[in-house]
N, C-alpha and C. Protein backbone atom coordinates (compact mmCIF):
# COMPACT_ATOMS: atom_id res chain seq x y z
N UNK A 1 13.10 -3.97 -6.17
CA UNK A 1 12.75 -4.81 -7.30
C UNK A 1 11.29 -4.61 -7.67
N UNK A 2 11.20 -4.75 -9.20
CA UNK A 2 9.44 -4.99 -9.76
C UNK A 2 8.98 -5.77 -8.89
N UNK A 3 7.41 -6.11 -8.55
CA UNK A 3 6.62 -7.11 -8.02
C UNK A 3 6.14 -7.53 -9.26
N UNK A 4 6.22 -8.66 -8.49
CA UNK A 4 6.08 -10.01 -9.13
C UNK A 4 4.87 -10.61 -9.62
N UNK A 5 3.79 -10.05 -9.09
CA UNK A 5 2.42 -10.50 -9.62
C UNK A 5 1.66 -9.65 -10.18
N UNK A 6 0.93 -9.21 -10.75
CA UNK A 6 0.01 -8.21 -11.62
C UNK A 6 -0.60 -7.09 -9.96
N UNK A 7 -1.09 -7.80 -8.90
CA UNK A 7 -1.79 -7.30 -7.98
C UNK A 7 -0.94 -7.63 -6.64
N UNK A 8 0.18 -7.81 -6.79
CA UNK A 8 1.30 -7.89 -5.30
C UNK A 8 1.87 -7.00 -5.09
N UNK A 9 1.16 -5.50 -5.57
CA UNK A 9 2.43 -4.09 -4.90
C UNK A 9 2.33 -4.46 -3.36
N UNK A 10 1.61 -4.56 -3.01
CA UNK A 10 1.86 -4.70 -1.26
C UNK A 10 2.31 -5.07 -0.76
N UNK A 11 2.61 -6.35 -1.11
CA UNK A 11 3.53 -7.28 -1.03
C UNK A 11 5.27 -6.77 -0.65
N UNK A 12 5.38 -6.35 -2.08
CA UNK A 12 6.22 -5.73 -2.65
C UNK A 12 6.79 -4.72 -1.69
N UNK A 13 5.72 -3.57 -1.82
CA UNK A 13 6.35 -2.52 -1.24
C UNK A 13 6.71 -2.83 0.46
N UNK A 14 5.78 -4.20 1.54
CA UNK A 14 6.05 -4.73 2.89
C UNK A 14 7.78 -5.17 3.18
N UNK A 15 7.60 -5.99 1.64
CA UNK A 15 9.12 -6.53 1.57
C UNK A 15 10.50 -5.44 1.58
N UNK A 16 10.15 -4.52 0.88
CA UNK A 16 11.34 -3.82 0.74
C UNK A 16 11.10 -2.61 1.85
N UNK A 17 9.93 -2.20 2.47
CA UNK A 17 10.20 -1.70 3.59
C UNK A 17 10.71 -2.96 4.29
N UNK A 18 10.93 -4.20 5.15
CA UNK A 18 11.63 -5.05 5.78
C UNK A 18 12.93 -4.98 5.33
N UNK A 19 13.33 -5.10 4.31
CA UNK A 19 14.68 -5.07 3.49
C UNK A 19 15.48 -3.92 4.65
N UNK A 20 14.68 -2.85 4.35
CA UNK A 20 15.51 -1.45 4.87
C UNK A 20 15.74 -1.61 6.46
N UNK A 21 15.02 -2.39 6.96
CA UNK A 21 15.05 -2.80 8.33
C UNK A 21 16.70 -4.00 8.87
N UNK A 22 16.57 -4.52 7.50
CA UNK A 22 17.22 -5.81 7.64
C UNK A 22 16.70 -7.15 7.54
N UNK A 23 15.38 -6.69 7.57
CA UNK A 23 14.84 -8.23 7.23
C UNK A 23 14.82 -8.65 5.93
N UNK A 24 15.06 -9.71 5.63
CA UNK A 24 14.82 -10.35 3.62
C UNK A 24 13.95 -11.17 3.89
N UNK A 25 13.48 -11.14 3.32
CA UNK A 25 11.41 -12.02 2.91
C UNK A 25 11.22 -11.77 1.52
N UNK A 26 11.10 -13.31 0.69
CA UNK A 26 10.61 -13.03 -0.62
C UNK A 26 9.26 -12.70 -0.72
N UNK A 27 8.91 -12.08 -1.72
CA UNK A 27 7.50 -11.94 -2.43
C UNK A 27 6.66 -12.74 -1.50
N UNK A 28 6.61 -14.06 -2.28
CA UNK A 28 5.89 -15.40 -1.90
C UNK A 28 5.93 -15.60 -0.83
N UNK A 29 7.04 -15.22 -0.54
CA UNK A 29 7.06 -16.15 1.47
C UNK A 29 6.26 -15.21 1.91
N UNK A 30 6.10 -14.14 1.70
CA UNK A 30 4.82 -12.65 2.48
C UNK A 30 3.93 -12.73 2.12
N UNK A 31 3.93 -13.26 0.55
CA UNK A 31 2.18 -13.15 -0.02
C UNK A 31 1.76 -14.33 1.09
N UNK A 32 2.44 -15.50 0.90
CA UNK A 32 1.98 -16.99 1.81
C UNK A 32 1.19 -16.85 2.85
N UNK A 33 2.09 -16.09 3.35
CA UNK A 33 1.57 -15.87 4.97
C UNK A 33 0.66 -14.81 5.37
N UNK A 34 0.00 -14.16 4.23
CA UNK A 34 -0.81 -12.68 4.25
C UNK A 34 -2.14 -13.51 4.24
N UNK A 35 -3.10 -12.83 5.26
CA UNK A 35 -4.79 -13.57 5.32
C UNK A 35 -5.37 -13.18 3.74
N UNK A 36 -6.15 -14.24 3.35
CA UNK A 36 -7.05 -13.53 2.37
C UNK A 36 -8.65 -13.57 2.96
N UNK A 37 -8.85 -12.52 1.97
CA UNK A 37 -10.38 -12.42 2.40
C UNK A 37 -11.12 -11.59 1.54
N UNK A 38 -12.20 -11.79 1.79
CA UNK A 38 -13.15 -10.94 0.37
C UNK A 38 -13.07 -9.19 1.10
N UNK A 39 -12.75 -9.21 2.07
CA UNK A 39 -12.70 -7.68 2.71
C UNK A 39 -10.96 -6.94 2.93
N UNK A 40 -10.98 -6.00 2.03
CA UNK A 40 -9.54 -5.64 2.02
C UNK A 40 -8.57 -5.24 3.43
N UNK A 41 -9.76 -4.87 4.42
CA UNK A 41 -9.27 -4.66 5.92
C UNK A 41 -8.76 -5.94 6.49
N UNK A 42 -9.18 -6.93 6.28
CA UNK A 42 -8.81 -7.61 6.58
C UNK A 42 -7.89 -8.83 6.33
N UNK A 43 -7.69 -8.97 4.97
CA UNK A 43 -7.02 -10.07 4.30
C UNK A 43 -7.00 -8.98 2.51
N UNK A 44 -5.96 -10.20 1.76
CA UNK A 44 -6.16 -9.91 0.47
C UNK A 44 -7.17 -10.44 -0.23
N UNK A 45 -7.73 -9.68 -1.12
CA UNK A 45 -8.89 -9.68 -1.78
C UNK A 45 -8.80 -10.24 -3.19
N UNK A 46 -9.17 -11.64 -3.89
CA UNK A 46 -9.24 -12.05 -5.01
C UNK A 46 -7.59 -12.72 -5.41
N UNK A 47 -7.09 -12.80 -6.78
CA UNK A 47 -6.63 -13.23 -7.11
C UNK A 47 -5.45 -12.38 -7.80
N UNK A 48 -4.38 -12.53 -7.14
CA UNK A 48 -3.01 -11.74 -7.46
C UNK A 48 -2.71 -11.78 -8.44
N UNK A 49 -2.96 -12.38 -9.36
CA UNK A 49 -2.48 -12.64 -10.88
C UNK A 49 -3.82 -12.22 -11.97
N UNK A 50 -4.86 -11.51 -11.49
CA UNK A 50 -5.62 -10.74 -11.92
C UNK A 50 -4.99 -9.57 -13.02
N UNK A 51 -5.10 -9.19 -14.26
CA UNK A 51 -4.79 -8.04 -15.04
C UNK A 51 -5.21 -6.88 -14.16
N UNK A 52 -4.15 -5.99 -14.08
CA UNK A 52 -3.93 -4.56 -13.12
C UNK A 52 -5.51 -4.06 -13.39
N UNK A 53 -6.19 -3.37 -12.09
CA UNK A 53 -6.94 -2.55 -12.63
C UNK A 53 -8.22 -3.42 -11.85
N UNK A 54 -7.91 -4.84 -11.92
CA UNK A 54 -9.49 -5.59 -11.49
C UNK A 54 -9.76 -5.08 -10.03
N UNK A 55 -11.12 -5.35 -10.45
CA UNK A 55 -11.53 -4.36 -9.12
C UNK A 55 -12.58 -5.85 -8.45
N UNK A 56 -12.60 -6.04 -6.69
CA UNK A 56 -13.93 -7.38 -6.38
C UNK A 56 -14.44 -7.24 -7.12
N UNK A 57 -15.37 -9.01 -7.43
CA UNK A 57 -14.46 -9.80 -5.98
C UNK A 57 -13.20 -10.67 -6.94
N UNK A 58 -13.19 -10.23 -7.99
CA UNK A 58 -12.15 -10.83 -8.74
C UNK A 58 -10.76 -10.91 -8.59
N UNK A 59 -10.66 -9.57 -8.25
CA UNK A 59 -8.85 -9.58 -8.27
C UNK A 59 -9.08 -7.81 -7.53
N UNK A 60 -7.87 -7.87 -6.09
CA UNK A 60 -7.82 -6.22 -6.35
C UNK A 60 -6.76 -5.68 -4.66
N UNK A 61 -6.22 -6.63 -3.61
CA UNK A 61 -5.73 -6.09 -3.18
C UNK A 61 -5.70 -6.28 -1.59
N UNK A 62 -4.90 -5.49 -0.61
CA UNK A 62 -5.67 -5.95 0.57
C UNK A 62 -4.59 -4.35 1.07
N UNK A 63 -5.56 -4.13 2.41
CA UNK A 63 -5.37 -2.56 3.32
C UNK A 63 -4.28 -2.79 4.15
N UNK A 64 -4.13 -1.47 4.70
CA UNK A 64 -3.08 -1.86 5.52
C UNK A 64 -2.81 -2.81 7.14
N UNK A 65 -4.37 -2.47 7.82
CA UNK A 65 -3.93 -3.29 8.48
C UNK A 65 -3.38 -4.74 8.77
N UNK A 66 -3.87 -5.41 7.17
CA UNK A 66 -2.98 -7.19 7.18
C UNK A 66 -1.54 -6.99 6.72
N UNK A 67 -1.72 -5.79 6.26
CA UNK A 67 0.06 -5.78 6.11
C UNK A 67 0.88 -5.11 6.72
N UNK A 68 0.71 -4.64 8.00
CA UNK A 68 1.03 -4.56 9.19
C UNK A 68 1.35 -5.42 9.93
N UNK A 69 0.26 -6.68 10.26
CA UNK A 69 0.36 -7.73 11.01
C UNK A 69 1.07 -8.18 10.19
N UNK A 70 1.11 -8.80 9.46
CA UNK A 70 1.99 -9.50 8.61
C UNK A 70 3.48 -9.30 8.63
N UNK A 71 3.74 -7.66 8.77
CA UNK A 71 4.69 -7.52 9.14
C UNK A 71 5.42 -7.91 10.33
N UNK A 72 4.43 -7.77 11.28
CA UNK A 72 4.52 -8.04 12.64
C UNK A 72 5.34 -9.35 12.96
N UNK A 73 4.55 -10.07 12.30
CA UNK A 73 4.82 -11.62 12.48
C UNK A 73 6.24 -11.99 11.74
N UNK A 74 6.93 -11.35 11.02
CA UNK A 74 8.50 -11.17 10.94
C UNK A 74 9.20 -10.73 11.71
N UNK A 75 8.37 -9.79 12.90
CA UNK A 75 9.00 -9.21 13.98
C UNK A 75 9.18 -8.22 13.82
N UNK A 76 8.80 -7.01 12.70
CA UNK A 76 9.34 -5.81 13.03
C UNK A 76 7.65 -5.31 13.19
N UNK A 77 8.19 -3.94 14.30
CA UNK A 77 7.07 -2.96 14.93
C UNK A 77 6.08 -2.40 13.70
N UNK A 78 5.64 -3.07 13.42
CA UNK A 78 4.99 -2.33 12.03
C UNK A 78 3.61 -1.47 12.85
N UNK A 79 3.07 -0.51 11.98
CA UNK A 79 1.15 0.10 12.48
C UNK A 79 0.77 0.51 11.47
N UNK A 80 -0.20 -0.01 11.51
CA UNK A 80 -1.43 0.92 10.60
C UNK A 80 -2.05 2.09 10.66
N UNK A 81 -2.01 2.83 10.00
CA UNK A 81 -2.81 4.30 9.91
C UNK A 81 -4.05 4.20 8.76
N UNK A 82 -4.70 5.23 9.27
CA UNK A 82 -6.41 5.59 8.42
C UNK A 82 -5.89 7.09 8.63
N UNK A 83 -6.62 7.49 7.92
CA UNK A 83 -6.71 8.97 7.30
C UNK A 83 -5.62 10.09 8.09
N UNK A 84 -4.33 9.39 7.77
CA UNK A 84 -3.03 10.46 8.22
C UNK A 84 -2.82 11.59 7.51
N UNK A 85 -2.21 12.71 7.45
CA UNK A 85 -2.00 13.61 6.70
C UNK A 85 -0.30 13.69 6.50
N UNK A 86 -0.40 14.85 5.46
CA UNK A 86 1.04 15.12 5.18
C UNK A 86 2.04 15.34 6.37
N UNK A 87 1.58 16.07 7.10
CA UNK A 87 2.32 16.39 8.07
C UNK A 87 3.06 15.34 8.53
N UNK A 88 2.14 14.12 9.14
CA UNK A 88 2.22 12.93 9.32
C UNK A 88 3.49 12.27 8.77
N UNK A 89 3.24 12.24 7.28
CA UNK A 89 4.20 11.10 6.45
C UNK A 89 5.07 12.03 6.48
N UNK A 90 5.13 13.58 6.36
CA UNK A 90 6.65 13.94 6.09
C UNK A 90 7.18 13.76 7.58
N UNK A 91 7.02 13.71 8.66
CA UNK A 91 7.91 13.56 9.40
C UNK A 91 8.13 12.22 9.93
N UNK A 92 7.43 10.98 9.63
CA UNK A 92 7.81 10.03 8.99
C UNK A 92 9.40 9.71 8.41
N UNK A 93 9.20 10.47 6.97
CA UNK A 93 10.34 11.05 6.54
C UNK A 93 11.34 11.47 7.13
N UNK A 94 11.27 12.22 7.32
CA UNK A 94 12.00 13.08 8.22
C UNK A 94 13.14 12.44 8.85
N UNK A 95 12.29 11.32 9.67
CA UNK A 95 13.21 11.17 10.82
C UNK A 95 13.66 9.86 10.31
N UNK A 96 13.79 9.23 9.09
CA UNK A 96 14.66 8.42 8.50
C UNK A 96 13.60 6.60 8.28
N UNK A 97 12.57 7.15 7.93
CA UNK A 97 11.77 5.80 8.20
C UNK A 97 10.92 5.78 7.13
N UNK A 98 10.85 4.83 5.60
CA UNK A 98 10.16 4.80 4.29
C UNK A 98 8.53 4.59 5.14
N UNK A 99 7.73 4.99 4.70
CA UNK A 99 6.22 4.45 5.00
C UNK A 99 5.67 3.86 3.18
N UNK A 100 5.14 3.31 3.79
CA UNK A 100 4.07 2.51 2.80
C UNK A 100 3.09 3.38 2.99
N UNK A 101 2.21 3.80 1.45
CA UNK A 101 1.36 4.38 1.00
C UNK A 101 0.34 3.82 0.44
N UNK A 102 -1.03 4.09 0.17
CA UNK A 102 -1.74 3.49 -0.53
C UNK A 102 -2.81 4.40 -1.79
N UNK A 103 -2.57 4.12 -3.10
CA UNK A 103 -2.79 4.99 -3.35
C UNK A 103 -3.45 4.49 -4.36
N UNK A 104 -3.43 5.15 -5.71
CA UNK A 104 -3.45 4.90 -7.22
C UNK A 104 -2.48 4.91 -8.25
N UNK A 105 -2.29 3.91 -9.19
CA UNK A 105 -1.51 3.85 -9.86
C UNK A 105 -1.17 5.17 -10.43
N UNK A 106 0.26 5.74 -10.75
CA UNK A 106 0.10 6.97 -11.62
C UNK A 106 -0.61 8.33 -10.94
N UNK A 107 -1.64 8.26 -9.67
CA UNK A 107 -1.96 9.12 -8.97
C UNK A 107 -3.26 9.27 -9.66
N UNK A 108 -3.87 8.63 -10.59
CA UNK A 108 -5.06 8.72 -11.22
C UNK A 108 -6.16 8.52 -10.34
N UNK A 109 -7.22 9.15 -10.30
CA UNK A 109 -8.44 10.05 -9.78
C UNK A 109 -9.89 9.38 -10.30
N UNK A 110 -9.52 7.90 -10.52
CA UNK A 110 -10.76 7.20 -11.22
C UNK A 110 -12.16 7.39 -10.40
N UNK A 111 -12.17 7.80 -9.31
CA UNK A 111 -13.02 7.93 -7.50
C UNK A 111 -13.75 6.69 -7.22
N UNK A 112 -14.22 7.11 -6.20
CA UNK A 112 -14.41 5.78 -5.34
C UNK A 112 -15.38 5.51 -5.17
N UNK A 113 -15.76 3.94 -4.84
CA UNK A 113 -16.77 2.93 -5.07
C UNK A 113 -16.78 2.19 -3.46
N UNK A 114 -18.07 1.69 -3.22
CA UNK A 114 -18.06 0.94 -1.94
C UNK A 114 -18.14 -0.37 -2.47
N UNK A 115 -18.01 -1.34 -1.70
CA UNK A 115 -17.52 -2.81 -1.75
C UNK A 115 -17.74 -3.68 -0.14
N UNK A 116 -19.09 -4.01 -0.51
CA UNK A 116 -19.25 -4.70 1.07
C UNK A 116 -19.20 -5.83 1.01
N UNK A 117 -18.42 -6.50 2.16
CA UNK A 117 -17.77 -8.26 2.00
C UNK A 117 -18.59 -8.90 2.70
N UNK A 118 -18.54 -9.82 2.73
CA UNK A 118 -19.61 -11.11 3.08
C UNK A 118 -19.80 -10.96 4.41
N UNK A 119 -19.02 -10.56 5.65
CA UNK A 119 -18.67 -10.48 6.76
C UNK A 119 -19.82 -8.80 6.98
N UNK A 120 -20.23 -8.36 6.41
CA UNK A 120 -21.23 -6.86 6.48
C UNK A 120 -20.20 -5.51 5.75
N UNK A 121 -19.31 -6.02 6.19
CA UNK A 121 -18.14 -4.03 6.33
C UNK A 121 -18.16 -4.18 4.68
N UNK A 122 -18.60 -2.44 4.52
CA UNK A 122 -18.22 -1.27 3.58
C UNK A 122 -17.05 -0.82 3.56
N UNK A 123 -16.08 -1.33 2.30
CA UNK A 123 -15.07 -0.51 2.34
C UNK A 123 -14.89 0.21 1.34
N UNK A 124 -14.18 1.31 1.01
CA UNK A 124 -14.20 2.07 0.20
C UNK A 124 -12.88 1.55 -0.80
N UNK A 125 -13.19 1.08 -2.42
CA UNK A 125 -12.16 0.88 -3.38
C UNK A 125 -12.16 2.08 -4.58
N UNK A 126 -11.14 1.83 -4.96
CA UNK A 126 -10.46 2.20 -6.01
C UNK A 126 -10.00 1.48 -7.36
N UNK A 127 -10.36 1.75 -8.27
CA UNK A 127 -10.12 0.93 -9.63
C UNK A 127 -8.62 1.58 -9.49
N UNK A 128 -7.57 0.91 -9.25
CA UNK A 128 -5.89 1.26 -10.03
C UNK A 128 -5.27 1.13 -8.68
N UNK A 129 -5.84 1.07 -7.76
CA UNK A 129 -5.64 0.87 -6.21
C UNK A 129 -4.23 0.73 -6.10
N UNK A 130 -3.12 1.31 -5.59
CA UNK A 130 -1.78 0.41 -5.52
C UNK A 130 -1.23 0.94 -4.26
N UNK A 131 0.15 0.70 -4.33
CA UNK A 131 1.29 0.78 -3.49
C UNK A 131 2.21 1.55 -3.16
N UNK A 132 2.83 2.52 -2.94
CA UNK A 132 4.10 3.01 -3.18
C UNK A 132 5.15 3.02 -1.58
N UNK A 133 6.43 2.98 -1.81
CA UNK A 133 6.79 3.32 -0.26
C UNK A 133 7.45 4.80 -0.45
N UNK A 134 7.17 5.70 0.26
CA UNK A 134 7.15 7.01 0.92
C UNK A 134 8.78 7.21 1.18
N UNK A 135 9.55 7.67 0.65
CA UNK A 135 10.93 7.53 0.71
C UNK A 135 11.55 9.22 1.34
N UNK A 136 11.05 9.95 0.40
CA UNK A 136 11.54 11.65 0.29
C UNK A 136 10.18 12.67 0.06
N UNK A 137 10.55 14.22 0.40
CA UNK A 137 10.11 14.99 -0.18
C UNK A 137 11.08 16.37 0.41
N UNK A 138 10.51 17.53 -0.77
CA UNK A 138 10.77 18.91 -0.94
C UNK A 138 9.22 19.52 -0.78
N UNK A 139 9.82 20.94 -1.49
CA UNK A 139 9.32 22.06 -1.29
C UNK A 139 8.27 21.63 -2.30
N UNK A 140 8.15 20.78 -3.63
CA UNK A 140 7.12 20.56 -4.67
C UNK A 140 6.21 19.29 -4.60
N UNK A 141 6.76 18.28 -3.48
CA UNK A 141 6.34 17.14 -3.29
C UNK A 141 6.88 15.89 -2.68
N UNK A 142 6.28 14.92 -3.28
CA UNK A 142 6.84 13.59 -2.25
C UNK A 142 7.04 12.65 -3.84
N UNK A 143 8.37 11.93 -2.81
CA UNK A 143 9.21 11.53 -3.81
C UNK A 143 9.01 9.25 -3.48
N UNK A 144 8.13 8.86 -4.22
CA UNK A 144 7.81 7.65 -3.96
C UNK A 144 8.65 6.38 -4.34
N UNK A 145 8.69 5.04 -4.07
CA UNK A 145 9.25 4.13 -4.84
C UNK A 145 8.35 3.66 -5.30
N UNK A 146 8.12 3.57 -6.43
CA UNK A 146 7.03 2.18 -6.84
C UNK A 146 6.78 0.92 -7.04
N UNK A 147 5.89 0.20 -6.48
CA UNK A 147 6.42 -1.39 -6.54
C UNK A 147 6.09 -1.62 -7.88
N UNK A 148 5.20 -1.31 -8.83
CA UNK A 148 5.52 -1.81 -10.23
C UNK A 148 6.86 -2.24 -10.89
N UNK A 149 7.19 -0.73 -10.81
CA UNK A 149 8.44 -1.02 -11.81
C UNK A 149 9.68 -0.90 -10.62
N UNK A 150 9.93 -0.92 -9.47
CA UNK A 150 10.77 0.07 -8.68
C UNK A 150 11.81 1.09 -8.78
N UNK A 151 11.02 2.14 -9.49
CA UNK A 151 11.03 3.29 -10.19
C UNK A 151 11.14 4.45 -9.15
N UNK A 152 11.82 5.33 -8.74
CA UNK A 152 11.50 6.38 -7.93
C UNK A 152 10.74 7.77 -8.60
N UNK A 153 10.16 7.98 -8.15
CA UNK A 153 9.08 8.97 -8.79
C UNK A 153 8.59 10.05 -8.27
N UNK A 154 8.46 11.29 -8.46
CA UNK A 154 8.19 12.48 -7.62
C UNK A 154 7.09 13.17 -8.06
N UNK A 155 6.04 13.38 -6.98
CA UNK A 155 4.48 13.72 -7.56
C UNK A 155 4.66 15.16 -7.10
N UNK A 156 3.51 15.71 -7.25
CA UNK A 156 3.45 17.03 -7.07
C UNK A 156 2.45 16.86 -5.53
N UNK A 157 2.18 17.61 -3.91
CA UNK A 157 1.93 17.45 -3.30
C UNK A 157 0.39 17.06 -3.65
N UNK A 158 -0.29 18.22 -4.67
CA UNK A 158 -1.60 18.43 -4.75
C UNK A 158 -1.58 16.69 -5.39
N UNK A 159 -1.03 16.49 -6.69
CA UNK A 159 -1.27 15.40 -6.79
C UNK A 159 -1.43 14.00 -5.97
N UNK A 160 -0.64 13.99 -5.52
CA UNK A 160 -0.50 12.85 -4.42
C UNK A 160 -1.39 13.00 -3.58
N UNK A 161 -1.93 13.88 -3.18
CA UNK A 161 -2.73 14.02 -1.47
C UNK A 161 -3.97 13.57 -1.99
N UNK A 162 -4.64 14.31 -3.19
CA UNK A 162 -5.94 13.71 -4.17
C UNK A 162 -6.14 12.21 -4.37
N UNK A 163 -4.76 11.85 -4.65
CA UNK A 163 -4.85 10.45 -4.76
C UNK A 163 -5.24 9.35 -3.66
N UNK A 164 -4.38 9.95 -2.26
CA UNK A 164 -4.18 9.18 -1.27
C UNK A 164 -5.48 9.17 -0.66
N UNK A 165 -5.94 10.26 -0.82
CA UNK A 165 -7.26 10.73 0.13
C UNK A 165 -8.16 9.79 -0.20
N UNK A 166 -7.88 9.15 -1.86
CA UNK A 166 -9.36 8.63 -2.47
C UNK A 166 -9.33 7.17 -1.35
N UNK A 167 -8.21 6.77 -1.10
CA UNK A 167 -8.29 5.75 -0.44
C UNK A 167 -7.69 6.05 1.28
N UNK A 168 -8.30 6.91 1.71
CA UNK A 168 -8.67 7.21 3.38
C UNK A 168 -7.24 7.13 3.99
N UNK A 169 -6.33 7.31 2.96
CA UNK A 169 -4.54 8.28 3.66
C UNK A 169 -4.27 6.87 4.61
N UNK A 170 -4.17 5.77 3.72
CA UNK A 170 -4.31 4.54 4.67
C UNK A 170 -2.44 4.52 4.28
N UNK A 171 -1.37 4.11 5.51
CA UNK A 171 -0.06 4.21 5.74
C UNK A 171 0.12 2.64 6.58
N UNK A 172 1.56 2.48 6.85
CA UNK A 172 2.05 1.40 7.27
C UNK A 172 3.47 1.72 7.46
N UNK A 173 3.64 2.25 8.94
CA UNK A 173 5.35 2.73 9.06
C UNK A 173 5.74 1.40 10.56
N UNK A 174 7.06 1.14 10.35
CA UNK A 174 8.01 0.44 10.97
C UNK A 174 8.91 1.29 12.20
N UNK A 175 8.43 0.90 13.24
CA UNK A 175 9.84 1.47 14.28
C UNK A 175 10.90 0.66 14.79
């Protein structure tokens, strides 16, 4: 399904990786229980109903490790990854398991900005910052779901890896 809020792909894409698990968790009941915080490592950042695109401290998102735990706390084995590679997510793939991606909307290349939260930490953002879960790939690329529209969509490798990289190949797979 679409997500539901202007800035809840994460949400989104946590839920329907759980779905594939067997777990059902609405939107809300995950956003609810997700930390916020002005630092995207750690909680969600600003205001979910922000117009796409806002970047801190207004509106803009949160990393993978709270949506990991978050997952956690439904009970499934969720982990966080920082700067994984292809290799990585395709065998991921491979062996029958969607990962959560973090990327840019559309795969767009706006580059990256630092953003330090009240707490000291530098993190690195992205204006278009989003979601996708990691479903398939071939010989031309990787084949995504998107939580916008939940659209399946197939990038080209070069494209996608440019994208992912801008935001440090940050993942979220379930065992």
């Amino acid at each position: 399904y679409p997500q539901e809020h202007n800035l809840s792909c994460e949400s989104r894409s946590a839920i329907d990786v759980a779905a594939f698990w067997g777990v059902t968790i609405t939107e809300d009941d995950y956003f609810r229980r997700l930390p916020k915080s002005d630092n995207p490592h750690r909680g969600f950042l600003g205001d979910v109903d922000q117009p796409a695109g806002t970047m801190p401290p207004y509106g803009y998102g949160v990393y993978a490790g709270p949506i990991a735990a978050n997952l956690r706390s439904f009970g499934l084995d969720a982990r966080a990854h920082r700067y994984w590679n292809l290799n990585d997510l395709r065998a991921e793939i491979a062996a029958g398991r969607p990962v959560i991606i973090w990327s840019t909307y559309d795969m767009k290349l706006p580059g990256v900005q630092e953003w330090t939260s009240s707490d000291g930490e530098t993190s690195v953002i992205a204006q278009w910052q989003h979601t996708f879960v990691a479903v398939g790939y071939d010989a031309e690329g990787v084949y995504l779901i998107d939580a916008y529209d939940a659209g399946t969509k197939q990038f080209s490798y070069e494209a996608f890896d440019a994208a992912w990289a801008q935001l440090e190949r940050l993942a979220v797979t379930v065992h």
